[in-house]
PDB file of N, CA and C in Angstrom:
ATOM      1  N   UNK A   1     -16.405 -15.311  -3.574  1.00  0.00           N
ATOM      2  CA  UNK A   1     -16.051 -14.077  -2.894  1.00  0.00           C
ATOM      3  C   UNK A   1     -14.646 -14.169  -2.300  1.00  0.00           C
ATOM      4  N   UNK A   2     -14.258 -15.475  -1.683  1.00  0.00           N
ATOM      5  CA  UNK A   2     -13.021 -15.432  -1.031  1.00  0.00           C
ATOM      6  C   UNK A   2     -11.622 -15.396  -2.172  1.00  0.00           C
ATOM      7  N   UNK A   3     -12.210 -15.977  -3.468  1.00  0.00           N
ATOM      8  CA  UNK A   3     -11.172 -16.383  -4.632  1.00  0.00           C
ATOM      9  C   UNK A   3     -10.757 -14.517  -5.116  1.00  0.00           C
ATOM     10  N   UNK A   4     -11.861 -13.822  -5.100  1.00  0.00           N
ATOM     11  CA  UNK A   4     -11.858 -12.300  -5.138  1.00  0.00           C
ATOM     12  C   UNK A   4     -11.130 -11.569  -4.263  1.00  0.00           C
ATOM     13  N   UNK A   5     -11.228 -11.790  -3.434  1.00  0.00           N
ATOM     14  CA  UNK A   5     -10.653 -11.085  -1.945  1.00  0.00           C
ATOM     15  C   UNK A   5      -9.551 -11.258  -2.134  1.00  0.00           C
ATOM     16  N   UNK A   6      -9.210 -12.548  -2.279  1.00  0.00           N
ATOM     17  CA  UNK A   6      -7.303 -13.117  -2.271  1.00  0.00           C
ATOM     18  C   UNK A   6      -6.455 -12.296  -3.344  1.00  0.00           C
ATOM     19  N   UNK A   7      -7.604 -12.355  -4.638  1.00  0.00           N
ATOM     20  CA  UNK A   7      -7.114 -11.976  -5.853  1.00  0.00           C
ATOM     21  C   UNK A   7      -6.850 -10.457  -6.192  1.00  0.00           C
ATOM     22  N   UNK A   8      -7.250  -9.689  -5.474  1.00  0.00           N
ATOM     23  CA  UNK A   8      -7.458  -8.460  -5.229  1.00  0.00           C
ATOM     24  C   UNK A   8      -6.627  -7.673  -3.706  1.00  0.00           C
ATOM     25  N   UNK A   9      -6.366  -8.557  -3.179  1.00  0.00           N
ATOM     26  CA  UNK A   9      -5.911  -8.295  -1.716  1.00  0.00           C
ATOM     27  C   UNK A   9      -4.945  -7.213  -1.763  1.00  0.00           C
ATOM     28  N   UNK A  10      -3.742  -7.618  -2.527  1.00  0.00           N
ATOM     29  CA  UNK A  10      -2.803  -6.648  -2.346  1.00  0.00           C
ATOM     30  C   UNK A  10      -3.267  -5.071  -2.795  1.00  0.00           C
ATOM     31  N   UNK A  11      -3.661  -5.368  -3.483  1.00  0.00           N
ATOM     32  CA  UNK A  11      -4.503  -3.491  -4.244  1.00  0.00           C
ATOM     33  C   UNK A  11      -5.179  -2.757  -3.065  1.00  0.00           C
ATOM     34  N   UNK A  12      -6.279  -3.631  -2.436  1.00  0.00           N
ATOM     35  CA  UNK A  12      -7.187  -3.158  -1.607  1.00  0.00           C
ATOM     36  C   UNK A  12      -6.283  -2.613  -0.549  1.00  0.00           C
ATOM     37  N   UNK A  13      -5.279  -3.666  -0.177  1.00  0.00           N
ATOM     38  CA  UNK A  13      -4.459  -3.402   1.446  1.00  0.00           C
ATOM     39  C   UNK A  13      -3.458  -2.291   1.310  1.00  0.00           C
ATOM     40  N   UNK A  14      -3.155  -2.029   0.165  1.00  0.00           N
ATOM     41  CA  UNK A  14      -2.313  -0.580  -0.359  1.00  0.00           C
ATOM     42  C   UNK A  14      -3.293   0.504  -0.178  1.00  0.00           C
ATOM     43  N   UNK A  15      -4.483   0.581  -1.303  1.00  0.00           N
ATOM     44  CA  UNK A  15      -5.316   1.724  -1.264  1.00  0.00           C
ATOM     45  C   UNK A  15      -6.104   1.939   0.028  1.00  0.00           C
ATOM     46  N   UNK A  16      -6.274   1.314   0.912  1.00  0.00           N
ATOM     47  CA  UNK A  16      -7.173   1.273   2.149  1.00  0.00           C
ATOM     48  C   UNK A  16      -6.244   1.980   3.087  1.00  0.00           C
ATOM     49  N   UNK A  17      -4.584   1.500   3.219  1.00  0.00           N
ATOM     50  CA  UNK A  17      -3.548   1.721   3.565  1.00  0.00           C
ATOM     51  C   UNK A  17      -2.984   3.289   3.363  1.00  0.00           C
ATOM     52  N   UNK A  18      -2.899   4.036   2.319  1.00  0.00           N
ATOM     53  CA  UNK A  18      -2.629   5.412   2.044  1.00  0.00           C
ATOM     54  C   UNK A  18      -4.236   5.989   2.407  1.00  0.00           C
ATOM     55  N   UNK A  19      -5.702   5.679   2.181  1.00  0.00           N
ATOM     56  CA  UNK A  19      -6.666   6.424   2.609  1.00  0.00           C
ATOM     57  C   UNK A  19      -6.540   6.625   3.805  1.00  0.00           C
ATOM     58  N   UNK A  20      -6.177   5.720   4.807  1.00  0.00           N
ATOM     59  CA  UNK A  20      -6.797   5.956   5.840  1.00  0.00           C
ATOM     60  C   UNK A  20      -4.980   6.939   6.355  1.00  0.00           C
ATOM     61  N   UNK A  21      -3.996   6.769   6.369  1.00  0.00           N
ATOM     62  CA  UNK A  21      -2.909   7.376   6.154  1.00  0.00           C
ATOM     63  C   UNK A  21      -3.618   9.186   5.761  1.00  0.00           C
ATOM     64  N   UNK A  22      -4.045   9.198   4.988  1.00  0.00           N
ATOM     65  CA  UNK A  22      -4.296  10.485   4.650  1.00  0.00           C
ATOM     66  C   UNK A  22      -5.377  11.618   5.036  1.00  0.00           C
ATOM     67  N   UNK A  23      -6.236  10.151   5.727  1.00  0.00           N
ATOM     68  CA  UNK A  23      -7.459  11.567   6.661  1.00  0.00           C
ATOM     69  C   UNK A  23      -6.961  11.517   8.116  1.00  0.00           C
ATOM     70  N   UNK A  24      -6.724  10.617   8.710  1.00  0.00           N
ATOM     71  CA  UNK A  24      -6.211  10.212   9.973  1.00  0.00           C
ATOM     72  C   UNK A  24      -5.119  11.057  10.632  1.00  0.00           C
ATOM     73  N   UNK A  25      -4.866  12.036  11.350  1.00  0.00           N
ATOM     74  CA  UNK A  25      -3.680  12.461  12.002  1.00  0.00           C
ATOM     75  C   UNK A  25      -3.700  11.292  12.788  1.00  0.00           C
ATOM     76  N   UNK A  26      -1.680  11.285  13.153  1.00  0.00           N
ATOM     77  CA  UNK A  26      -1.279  10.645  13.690  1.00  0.00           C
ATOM     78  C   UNK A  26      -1.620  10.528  15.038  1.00  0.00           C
ATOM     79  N   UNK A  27      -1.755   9.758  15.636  1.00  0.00           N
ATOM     80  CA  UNK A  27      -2.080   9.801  17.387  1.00  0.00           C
ATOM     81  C   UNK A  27      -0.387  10.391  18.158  1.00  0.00           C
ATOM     82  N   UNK A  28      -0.547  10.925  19.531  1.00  0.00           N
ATOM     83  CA  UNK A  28       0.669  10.930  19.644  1.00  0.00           C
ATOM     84  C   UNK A  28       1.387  10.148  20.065  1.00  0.00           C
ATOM     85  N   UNK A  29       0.937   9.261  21.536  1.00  0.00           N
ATOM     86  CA  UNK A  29       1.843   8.010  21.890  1.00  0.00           C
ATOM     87  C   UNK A  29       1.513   6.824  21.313  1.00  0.00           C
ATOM     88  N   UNK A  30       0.486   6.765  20.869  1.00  0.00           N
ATOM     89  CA  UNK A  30      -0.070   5.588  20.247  1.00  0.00           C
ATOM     90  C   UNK A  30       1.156   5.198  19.024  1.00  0.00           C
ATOM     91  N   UNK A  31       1.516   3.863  18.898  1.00  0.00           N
ATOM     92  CA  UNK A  31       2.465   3.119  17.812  1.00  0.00           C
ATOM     93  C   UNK A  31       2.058   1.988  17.456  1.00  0.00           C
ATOM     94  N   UNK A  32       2.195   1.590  16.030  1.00  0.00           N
ATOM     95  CA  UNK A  32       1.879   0.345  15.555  1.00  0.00           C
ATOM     96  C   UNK A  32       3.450  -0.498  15.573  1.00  0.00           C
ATOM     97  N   UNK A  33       4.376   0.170  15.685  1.00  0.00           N
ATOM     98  CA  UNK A  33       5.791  -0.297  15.367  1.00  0.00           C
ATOM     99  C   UNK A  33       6.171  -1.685  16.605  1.00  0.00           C
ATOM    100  N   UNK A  34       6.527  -2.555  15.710  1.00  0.00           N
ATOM    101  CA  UNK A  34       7.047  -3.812  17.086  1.00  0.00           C
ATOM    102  C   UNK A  34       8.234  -3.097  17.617  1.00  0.00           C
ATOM    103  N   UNK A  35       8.925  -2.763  17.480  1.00  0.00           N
ATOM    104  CA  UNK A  35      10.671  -2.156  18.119  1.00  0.00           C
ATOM    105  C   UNK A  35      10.063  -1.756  19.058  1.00  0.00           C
ATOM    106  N   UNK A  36       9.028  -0.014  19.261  1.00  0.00           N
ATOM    107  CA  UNK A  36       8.371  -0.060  19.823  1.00  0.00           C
ATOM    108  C   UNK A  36       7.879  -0.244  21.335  1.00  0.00           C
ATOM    109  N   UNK A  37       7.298  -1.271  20.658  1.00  0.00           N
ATOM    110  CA  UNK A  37       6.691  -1.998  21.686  1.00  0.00           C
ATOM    111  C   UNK A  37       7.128  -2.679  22.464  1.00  0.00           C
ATOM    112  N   UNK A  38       8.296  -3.445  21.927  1.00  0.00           N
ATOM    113  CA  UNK A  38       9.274  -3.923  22.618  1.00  0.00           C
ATOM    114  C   UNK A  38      10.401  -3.443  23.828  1.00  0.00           C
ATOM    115  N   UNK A  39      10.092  -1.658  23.486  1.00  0.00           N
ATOM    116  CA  UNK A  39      10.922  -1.472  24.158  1.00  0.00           C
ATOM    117  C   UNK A  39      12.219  -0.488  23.600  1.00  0.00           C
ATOM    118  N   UNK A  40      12.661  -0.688  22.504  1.00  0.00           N
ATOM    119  CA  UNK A  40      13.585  -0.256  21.787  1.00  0.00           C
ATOM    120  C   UNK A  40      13.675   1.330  21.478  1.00  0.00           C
ATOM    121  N   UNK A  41      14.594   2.232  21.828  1.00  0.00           N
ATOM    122  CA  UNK A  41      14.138   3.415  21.442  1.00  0.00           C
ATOM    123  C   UNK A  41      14.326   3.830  20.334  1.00  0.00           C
ATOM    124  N   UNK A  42      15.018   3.080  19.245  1.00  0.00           N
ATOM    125  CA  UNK A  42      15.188   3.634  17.684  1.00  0.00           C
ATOM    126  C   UNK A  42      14.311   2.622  17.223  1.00  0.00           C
ATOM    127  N   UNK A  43      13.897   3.016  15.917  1.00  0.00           N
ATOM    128  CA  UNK A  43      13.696   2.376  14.784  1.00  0.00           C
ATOM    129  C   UNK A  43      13.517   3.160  13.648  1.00  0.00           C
ATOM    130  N   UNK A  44      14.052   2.598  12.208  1.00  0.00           N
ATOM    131  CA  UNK A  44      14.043   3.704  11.492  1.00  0.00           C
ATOM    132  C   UNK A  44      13.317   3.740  10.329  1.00  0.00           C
ATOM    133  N   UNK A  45      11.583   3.143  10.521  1.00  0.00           N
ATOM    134  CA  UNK A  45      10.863   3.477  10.625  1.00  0.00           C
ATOM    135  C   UNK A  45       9.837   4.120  11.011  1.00  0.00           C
ATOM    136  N   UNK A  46      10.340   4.663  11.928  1.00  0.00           N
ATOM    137  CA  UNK A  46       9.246   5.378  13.048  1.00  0.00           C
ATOM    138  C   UNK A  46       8.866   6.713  13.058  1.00  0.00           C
ATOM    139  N   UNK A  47       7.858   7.340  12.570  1.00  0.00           N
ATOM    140  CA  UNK A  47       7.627   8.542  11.659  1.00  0.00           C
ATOM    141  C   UNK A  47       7.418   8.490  10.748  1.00  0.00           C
ATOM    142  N   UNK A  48       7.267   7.230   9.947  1.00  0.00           N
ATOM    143  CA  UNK A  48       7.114   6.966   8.340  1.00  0.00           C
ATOM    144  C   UNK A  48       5.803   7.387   8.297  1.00  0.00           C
ATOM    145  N   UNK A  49       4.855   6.958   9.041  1.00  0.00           N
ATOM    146  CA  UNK A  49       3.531   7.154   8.747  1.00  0.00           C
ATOM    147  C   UNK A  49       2.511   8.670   9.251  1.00  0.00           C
ATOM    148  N   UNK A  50       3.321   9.193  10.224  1.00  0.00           N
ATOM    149  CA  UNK A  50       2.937  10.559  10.484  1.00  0.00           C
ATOM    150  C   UNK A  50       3.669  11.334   9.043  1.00  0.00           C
ATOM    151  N   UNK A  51       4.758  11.332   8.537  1.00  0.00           N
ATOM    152  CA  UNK A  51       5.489  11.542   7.754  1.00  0.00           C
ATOM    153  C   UNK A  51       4.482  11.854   6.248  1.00  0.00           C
ATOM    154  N   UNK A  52       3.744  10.825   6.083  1.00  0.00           N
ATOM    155  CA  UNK A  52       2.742   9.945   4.747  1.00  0.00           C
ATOM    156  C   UNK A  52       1.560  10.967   5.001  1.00  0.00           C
ATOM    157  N   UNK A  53       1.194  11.299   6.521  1.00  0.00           N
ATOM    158  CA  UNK A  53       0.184  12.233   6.781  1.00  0.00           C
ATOM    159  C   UNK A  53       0.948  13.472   6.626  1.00  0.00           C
ATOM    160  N   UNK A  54       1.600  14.015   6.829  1.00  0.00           N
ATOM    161  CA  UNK A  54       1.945  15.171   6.890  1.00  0.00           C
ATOM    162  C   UNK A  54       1.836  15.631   5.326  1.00  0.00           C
ATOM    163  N   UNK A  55       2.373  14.487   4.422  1.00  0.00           N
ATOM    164  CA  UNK A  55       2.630  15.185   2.857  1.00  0.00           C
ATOM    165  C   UNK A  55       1.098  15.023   2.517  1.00  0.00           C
ATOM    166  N   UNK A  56       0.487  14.229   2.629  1.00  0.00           N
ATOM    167  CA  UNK A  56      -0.924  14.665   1.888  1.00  0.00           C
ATOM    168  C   UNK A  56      -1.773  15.633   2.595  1.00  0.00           C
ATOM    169  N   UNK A  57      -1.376  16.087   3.510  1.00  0.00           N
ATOM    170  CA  UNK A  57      -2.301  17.082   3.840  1.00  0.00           C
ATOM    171  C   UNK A  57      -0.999  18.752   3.372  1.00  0.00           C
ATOM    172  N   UNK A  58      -0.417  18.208   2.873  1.00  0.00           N
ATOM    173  CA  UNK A  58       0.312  19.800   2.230  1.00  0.00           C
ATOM    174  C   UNK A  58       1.388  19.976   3.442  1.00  0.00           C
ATOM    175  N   UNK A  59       1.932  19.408   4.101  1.00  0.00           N
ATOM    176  CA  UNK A  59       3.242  20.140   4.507  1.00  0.00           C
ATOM    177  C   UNK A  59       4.248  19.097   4.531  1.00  0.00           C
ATOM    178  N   UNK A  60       4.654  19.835   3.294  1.00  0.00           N
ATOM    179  CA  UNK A  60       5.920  19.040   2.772  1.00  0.00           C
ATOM    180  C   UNK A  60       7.155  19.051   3.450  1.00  0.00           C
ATOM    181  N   UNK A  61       7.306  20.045   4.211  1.00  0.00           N
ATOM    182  CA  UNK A  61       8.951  20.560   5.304  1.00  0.00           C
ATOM    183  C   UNK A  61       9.009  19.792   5.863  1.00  0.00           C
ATOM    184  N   UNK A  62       7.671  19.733   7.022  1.00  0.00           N
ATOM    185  CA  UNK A  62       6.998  19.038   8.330  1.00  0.00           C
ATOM    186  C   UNK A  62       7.085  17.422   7.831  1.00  0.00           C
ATOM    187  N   UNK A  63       6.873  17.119   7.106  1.00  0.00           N
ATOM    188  CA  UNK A  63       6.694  15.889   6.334  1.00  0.00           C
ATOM    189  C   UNK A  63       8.348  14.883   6.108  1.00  0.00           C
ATOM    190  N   UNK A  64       9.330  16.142   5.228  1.00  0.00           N
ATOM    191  CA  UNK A  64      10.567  15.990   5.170  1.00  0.00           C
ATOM    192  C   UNK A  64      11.356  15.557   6.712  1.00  0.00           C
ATOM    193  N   UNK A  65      10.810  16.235   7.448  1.00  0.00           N
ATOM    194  CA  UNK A  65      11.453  16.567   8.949  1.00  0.00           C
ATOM    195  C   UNK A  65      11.306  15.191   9.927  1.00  0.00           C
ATOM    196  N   UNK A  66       9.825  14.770   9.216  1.00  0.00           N
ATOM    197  CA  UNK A  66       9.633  13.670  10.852  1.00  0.00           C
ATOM    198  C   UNK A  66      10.414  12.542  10.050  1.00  0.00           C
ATOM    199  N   UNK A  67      10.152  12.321   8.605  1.00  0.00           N
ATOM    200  CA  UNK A  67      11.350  11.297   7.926  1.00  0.00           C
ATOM    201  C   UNK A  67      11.664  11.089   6.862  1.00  0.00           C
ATOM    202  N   UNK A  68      12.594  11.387   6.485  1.00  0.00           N
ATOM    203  CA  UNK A  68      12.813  11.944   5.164  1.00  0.00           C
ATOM    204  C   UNK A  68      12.398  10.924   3.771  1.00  0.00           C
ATOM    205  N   UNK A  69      11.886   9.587   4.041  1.00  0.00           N
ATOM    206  CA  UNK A  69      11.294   8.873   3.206  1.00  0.00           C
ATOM    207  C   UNK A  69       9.972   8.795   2.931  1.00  0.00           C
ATOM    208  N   UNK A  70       9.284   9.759   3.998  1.00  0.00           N
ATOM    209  CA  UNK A  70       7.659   9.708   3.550  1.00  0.00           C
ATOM    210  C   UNK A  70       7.583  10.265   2.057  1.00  0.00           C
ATOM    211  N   UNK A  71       7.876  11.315   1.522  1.00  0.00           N
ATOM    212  CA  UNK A  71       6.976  11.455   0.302  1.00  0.00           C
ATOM    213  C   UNK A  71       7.655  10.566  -0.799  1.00  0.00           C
ATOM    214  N   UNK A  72       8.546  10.043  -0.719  1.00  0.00           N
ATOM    215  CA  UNK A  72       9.043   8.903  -1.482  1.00  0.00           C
ATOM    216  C   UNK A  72       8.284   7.253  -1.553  1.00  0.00           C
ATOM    217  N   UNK A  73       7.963   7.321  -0.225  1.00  0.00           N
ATOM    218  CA  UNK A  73       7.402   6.096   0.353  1.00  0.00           C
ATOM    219  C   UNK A  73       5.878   6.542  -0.485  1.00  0.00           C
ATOM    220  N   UNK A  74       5.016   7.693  -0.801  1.00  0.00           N
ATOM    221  CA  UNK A  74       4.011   7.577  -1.436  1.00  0.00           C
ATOM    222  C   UNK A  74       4.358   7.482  -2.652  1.00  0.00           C
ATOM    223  N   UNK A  75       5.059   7.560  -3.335  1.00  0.00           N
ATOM    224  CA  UNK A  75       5.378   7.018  -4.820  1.00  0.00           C
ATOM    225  C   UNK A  75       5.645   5.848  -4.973  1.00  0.00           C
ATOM    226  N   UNK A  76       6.381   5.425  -4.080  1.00  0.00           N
ATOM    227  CA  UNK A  76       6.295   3.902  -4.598  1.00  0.00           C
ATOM    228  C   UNK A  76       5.476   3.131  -3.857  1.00  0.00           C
ATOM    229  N   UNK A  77       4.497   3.063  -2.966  1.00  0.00           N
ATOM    230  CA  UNK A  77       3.196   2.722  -3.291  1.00  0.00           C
ATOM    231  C   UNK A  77       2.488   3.023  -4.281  1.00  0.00           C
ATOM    232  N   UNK A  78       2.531   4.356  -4.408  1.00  0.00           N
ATOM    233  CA  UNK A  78       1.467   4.189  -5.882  1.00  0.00           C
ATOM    234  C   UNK A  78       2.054   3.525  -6.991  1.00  0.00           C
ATOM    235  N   UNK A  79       2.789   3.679  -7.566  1.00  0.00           N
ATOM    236  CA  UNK A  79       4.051   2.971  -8.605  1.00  0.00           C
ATOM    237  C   UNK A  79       3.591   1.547  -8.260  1.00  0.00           C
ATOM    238  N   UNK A  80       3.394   0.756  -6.808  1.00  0.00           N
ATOM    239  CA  UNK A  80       3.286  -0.438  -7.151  1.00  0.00           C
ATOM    240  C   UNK A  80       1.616  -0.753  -7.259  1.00  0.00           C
ATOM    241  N   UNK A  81       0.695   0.049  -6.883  1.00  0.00           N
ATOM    242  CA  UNK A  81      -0.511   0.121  -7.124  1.00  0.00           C
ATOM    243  C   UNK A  81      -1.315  -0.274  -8.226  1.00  0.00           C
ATOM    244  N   UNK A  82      -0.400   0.607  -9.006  1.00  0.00           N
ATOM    245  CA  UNK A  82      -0.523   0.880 -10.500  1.00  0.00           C
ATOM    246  C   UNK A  82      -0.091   0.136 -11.655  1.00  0.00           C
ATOM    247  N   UNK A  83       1.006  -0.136 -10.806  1.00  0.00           N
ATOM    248  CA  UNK A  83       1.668  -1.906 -11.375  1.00  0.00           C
ATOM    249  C   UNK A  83       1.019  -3.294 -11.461  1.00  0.00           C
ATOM    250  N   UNK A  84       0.666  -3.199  -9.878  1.00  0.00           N
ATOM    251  CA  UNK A  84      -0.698  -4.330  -9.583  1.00  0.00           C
ATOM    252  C   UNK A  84      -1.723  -4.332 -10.970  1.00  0.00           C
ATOM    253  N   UNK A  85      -2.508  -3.104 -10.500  1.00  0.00           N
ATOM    254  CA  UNK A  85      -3.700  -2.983 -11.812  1.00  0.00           C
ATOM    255  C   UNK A  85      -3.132  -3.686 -12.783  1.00  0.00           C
ATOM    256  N   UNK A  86      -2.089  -2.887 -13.411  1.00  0.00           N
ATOM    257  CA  UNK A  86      -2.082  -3.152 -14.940  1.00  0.00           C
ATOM    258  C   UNK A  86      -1.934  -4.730 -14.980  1.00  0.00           C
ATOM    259  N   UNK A  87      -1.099  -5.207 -14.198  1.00  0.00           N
ATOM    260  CA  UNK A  87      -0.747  -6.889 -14.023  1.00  0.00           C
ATOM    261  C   UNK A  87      -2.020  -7.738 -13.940  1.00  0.00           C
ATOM    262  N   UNK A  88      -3.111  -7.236 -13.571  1.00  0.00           N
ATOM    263  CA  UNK A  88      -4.417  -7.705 -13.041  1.00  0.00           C
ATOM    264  C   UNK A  88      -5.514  -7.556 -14.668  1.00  0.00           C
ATOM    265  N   UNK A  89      -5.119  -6.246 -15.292  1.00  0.00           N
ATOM    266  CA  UNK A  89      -5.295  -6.169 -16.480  1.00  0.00           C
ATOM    267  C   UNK A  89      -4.993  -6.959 -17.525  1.00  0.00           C
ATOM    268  N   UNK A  90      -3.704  -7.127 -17.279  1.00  0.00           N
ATOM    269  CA  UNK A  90      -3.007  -7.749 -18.795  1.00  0.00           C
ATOM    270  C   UNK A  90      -3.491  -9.617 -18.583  1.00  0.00           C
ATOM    271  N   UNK A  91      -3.256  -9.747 -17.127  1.00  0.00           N
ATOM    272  CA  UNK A  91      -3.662 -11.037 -17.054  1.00  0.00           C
ATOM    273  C   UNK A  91      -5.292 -11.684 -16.896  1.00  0.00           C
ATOM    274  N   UNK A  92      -6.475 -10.461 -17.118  1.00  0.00           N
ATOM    275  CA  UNK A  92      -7.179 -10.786 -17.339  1.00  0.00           C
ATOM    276  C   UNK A  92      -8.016 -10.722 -18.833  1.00  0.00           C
ATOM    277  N   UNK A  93      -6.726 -10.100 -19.482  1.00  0.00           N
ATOM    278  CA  UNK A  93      -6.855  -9.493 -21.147  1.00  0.00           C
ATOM    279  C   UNK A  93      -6.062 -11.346 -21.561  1.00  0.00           C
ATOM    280  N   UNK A  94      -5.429 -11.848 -20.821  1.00  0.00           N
ATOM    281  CA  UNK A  94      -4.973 -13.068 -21.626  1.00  0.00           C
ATOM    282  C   UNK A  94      -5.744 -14.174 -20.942  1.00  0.00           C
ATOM    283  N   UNK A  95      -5.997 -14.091 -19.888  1.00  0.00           N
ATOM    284  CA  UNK A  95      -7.409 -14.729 -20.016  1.00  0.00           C
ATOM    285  C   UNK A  95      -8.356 -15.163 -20.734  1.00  0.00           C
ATOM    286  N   UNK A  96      -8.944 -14.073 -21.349  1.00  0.00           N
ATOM    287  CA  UNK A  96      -9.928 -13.879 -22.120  1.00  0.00           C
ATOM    288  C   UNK A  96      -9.866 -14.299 -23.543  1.00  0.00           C
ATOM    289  N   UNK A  97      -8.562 -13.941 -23.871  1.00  0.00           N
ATOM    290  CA  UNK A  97      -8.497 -14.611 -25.508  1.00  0.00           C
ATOM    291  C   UNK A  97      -7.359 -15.821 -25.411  1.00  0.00           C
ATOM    292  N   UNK A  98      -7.997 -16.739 -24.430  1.00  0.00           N
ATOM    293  CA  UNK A  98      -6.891 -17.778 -24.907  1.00  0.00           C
ATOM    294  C   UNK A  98      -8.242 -18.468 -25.770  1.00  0.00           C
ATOM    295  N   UNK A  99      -7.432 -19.708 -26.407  1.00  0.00           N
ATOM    296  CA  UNK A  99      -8.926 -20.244 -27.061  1.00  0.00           C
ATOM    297  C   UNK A  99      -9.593 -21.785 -26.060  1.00  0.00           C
ATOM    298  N   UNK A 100     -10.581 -21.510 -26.840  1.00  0.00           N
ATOM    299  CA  UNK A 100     -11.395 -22.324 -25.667  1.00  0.00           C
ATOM    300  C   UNK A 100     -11.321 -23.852 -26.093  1.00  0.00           C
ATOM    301  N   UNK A 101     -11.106 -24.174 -25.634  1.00  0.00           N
ATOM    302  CA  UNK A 101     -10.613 -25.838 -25.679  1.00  0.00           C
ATOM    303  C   UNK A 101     -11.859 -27.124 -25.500  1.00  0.00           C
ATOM    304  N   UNK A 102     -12.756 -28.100 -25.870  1.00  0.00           N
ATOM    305  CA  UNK A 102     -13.305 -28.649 -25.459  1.00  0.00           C
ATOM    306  C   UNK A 102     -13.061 -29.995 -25.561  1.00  0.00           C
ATOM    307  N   UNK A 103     -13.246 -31.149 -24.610  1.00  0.00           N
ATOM    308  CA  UNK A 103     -12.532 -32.022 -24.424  1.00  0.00           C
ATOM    309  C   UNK A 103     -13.387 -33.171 -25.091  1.00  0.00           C
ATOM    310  N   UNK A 104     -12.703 -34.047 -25.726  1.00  0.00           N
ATOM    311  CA  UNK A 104     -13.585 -35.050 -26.679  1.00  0.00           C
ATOM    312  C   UNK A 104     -13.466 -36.217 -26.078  1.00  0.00           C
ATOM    313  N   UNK A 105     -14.723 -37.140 -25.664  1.00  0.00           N
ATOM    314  CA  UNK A 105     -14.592 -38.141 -25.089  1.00  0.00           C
ATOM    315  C   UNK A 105     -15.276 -39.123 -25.933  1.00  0.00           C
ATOM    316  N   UNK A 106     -14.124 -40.245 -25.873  1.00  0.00           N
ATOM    317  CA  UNK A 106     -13.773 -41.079 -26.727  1.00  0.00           C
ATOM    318  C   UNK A 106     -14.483 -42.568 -26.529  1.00  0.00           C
TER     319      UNK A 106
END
């Protein structure tokens, strides 16, 4: 189970990552950002993820406005999503037909 988890991790932590992004409105003072927290009043990340909510629930302006990389930022997550898979594919398609080797003891 853990060899699975590892092997799979990045896919899961993307797709778990845009779901919950997409039912979730943003809180208002609440921040995950270290700058943040620290103290800092810029960072230019900050809005990315209200941003990610705004475009999947359909307002694309509102979306554009809080930062102009959210609906970009969902393409290339998915782009690398999708990348993952296929990589997870191809390397379990060569897996499968390597030939099977058995060891002769002498």
């Amino acid at each position: 189970m853990r060899i699975l988890f590892a092997k799979y991790f990045e896919i899961v932590f993307w797709l778990i990552a845009l779901f919950l992004l997409a039912i979730f409105p943003a809180a208002g003072d609440f921040s995950l950002c270290p700058l943040h927290a620290l103290g800092f009043s810029y960072c230019p990340g900050c809005g990315l993820g209200r941003s990610i909510h705004l475009a999947f629930t359909g307002a694309f302006i509102e979306s554009f406005k809080m930062h102009p990389m959210g609906i970009p930022a969902i393409f290339i997550i998915v782009n690398r999503i999708i990348r993952l898979i296929k990589n997870k594919i191809t390397s379990n398609h060569e897996q499968s037909n390597k030939p099977h080797t058995t060891a002769i003891l002498v």
